[in-house]
N, C-alpha and C. Protein backbone atom coordinates (compact mmCIF):
# COMPACT_ATOMS: atom_id res chain seq x y z
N UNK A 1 0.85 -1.18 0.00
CA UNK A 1 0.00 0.00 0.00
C UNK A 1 0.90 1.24 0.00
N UNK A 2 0.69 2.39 -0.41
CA UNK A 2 1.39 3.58 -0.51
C UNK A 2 0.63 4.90 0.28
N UNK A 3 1.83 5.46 0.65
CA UNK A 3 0.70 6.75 1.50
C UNK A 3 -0.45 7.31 0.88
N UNK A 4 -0.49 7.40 -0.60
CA UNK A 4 -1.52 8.12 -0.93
C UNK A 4 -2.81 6.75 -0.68
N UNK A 5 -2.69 6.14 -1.04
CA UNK A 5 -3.76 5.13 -0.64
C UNK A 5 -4.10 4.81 0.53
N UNK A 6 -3.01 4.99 1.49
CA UNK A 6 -3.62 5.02 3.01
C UNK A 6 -4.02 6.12 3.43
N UNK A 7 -3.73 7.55 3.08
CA UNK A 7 -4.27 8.92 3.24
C UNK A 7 -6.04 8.67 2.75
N UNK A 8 -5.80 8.20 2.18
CA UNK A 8 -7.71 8.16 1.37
C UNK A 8 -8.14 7.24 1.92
N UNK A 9 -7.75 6.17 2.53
CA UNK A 9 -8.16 4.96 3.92
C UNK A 9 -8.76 5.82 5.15
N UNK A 10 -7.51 6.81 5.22
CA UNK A 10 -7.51 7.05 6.54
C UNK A 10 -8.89 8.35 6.87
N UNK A 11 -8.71 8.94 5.49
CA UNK A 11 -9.65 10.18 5.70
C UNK A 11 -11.24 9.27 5.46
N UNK A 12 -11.23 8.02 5.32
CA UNK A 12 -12.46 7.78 5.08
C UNK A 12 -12.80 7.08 6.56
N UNK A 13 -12.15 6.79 6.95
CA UNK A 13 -12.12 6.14 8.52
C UNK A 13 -12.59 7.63 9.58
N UNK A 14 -12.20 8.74 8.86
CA UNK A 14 -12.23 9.86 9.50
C UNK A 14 -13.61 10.67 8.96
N UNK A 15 -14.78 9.85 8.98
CA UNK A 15 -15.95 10.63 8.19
C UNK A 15 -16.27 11.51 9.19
N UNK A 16 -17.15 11.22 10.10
CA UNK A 16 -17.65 11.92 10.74
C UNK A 16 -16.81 12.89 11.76
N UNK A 17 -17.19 14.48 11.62
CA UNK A 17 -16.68 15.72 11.80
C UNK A 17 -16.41 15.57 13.14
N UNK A 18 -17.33 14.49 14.42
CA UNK A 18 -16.92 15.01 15.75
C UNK A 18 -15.72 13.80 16.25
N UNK A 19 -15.64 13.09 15.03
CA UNK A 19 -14.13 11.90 15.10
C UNK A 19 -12.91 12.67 15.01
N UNK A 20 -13.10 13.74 13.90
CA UNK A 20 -11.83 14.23 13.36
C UNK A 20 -11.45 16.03 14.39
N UNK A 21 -12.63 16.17 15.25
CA UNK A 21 -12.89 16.84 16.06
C UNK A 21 -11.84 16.72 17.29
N UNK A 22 -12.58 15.34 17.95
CA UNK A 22 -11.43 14.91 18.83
C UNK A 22 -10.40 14.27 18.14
N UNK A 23 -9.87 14.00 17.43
CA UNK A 23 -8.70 14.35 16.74
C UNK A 23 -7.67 15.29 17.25
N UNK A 24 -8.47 16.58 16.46
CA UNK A 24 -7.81 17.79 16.46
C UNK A 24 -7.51 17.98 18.72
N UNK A 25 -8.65 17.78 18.99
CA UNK A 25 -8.86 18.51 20.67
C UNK A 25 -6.99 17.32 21.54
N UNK A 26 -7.32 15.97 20.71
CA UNK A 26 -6.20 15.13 21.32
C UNK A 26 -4.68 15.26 20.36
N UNK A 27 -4.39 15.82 19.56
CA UNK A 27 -3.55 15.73 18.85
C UNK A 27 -2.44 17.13 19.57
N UNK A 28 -3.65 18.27 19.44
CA UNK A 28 -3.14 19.85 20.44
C UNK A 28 -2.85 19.12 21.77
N UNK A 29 -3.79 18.24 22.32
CA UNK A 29 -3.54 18.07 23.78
C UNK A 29 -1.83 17.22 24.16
N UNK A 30 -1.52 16.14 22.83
CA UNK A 30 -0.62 15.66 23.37
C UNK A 30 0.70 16.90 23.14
N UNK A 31 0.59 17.40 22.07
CA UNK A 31 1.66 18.58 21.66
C UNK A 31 1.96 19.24 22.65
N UNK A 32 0.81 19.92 23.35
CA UNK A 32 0.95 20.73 25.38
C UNK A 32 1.91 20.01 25.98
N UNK A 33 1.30 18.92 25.75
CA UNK A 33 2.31 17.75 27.30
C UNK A 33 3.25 18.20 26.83
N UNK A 34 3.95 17.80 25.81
CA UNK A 34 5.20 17.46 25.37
C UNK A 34 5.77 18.92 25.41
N UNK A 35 5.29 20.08 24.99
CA UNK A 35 6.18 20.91 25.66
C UNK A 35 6.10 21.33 27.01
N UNK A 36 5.10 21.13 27.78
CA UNK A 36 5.26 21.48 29.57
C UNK A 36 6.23 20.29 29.86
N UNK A 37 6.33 19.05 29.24
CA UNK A 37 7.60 18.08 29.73
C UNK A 37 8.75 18.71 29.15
N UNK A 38 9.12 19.47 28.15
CA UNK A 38 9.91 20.24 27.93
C UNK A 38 10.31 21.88 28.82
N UNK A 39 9.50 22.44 28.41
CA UNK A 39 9.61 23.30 29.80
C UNK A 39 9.68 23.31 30.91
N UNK A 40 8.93 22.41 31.51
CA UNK A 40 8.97 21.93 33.06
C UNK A 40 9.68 21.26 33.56
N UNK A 41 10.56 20.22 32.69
CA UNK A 41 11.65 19.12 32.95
C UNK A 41 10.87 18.59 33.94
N UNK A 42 9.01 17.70 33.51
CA UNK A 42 9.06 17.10 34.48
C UNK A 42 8.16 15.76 33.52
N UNK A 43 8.44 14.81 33.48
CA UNK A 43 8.60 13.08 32.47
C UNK A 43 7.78 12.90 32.66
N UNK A 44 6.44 13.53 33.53
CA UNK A 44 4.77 13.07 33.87
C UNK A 44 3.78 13.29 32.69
N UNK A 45 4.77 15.04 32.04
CA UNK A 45 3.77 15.29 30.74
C UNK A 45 4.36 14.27 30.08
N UNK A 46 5.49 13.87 29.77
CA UNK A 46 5.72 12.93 28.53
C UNK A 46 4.83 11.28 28.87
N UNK A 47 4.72 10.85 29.95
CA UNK A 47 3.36 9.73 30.03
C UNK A 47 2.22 10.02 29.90
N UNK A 48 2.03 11.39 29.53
CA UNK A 48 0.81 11.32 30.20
C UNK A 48 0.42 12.19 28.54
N UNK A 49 1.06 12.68 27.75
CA UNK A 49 1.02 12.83 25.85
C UNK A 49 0.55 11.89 25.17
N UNK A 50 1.04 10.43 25.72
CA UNK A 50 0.19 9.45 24.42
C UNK A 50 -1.67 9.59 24.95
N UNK A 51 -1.49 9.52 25.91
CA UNK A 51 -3.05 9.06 27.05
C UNK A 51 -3.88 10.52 26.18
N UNK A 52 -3.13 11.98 26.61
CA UNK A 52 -3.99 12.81 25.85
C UNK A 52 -4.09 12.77 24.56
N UNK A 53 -3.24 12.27 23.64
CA UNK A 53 -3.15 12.52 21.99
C UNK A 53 -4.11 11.33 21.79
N UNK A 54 -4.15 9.78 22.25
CA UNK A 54 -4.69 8.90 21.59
C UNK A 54 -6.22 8.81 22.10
N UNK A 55 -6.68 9.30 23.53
CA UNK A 55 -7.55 9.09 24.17
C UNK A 55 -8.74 9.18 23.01
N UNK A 56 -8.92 10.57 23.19
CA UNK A 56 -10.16 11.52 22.70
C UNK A 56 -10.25 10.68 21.15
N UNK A 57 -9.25 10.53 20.44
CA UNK A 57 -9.16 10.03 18.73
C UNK A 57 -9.73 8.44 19.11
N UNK A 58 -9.25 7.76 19.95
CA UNK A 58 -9.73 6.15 19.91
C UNK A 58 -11.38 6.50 20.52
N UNK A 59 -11.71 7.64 21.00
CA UNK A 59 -12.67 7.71 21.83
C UNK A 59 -14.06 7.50 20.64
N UNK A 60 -13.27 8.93 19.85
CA UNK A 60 -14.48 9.31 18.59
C UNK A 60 -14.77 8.16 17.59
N UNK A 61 -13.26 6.75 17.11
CA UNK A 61 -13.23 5.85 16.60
C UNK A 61 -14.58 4.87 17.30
N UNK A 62 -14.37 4.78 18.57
CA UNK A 62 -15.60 3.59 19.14
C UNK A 62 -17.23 4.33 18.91
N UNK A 63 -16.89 5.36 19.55
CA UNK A 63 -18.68 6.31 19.52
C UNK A 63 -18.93 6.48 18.30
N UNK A 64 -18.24 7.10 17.07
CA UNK A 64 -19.09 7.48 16.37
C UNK A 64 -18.58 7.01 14.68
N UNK A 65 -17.42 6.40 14.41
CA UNK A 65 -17.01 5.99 13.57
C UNK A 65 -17.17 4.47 13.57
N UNK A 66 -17.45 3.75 14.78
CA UNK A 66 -17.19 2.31 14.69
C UNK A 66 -16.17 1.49 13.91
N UNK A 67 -15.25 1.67 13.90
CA UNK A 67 -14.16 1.24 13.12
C UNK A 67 -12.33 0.97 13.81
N UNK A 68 -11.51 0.77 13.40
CA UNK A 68 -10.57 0.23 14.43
C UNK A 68 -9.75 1.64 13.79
N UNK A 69 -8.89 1.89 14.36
CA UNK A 69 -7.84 3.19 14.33
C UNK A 69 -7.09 2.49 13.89
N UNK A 70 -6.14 3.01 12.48
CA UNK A 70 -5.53 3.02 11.82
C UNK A 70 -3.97 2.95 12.09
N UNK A 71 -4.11 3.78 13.58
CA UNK A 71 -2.94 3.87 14.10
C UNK A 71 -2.04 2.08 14.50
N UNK A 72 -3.08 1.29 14.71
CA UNK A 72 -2.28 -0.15 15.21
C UNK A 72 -1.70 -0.48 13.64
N UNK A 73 -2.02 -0.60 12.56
CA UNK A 73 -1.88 -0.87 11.57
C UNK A 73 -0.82 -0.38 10.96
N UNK A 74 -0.43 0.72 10.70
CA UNK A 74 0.36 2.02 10.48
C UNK A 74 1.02 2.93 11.24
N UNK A 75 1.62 3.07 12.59
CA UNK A 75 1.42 4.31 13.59
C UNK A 75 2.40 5.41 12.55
N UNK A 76 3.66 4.72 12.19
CA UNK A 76 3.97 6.26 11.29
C UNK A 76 3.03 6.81 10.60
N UNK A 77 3.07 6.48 9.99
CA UNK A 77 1.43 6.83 8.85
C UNK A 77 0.30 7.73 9.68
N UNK A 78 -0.10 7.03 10.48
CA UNK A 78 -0.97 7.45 10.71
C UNK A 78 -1.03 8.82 11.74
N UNK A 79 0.32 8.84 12.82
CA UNK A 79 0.66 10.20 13.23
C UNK A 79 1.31 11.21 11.96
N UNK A 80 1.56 10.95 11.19
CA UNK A 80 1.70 11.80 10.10
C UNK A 80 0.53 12.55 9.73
N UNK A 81 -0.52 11.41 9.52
CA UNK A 81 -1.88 11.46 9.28
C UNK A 81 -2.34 12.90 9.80
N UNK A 82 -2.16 12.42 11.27
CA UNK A 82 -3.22 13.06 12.08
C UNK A 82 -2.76 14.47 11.93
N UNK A 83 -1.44 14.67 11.75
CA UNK A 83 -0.72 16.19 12.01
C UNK A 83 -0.96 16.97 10.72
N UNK A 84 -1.12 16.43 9.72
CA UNK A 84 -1.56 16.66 7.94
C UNK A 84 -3.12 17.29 8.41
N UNK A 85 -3.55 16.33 8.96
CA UNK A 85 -5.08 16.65 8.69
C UNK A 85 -6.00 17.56 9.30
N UNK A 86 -4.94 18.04 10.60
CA UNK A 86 -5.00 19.13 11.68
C UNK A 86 -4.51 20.32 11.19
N UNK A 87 -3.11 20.26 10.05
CA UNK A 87 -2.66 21.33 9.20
C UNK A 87 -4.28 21.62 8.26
N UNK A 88 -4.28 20.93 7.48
CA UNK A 88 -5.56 20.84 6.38
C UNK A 88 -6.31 21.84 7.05
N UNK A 89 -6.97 21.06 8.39
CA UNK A 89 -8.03 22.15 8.91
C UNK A 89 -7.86 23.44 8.82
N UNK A 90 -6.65 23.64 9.83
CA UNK A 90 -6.49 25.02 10.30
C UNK A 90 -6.54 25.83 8.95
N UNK A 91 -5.89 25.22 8.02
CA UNK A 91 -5.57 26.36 6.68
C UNK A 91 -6.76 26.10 5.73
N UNK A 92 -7.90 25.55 6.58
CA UNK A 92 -9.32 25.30 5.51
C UNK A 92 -9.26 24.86 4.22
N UNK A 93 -8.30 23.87 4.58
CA UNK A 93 -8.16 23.00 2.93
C UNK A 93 -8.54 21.72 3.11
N UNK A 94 -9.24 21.23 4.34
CA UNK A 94 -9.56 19.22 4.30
C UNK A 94 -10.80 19.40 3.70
N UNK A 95 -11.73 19.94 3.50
CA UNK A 95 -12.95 19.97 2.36
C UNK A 95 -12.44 19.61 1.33
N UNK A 96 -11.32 20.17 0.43
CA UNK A 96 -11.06 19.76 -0.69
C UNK A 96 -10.59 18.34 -0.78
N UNK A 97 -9.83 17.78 0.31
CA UNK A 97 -9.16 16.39 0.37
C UNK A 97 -10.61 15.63 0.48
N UNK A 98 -11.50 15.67 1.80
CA UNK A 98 -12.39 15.06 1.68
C UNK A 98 -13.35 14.34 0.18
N UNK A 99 -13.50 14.87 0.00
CA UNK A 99 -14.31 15.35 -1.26
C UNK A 99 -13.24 14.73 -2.23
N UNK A 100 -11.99 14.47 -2.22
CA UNK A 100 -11.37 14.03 -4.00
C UNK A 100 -10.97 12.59 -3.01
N UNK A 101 -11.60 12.40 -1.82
CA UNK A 101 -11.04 10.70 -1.27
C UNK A 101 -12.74 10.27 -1.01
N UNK A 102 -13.70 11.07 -1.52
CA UNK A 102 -15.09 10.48 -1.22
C UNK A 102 -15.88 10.66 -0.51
N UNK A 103 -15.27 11.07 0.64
CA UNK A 103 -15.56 11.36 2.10
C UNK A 103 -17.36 12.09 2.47
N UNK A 104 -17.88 11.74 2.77
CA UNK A 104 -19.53 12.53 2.46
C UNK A 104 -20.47 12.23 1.23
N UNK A 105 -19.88 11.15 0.37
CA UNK A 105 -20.59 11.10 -0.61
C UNK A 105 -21.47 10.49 -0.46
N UNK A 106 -22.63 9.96 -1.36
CA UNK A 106 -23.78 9.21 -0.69
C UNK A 106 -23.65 8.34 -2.36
């Protein structure tokens, strides 16, 4: 398989807006830790970064996507994924990705 084919896996695994939601809320959250474990020199944020980054994303996978996270399958990939698709947002360009990987179609 090749990234572009797992990018269009992954954004379809990522349909629904309040999956890719907590996404975004756990992806910022583990980034915090990791610099208050940087700033703070104290190794609690760095245990405690995967728990916030993966929580909320495996959370939205069981509630509202029903589907297994991509991440056991792929984890490079798929933290690549997640940081792409959090860029996308912010710069209001994942509509266009959505939409040329299917994403919402009926």
């Amino acid at each position: 398989m090749s990234y572009d084919e797992f990018w269009s896996g992954y954004l379809g695994a990522h349909a629904d807006p309040r999956t890719r939601a907590l996404h975004y809320i756990g992806t910022l959250s583990a980034a915090a830790a990791l610099i208050a474990a940087g700033l703070g020199r104290d190794w609690r944020w760095l245990a405690a970064a995967p728990v916030l980054g993966y929580g909320p994303a495996w959370i939205g996978h069981a509630a509202f996507e029903h589907n297994r996270p991509k991440t056991f399958g792929h984890p490079a990939w798929s933290l690549f994924s997640d940081l792409r698709m959090l860029g996308l947002f912010a710069a209001g360009r994942l509509g266009g990705e959505l939409r040329r990987a299917g994403v919402g179609r009926r």
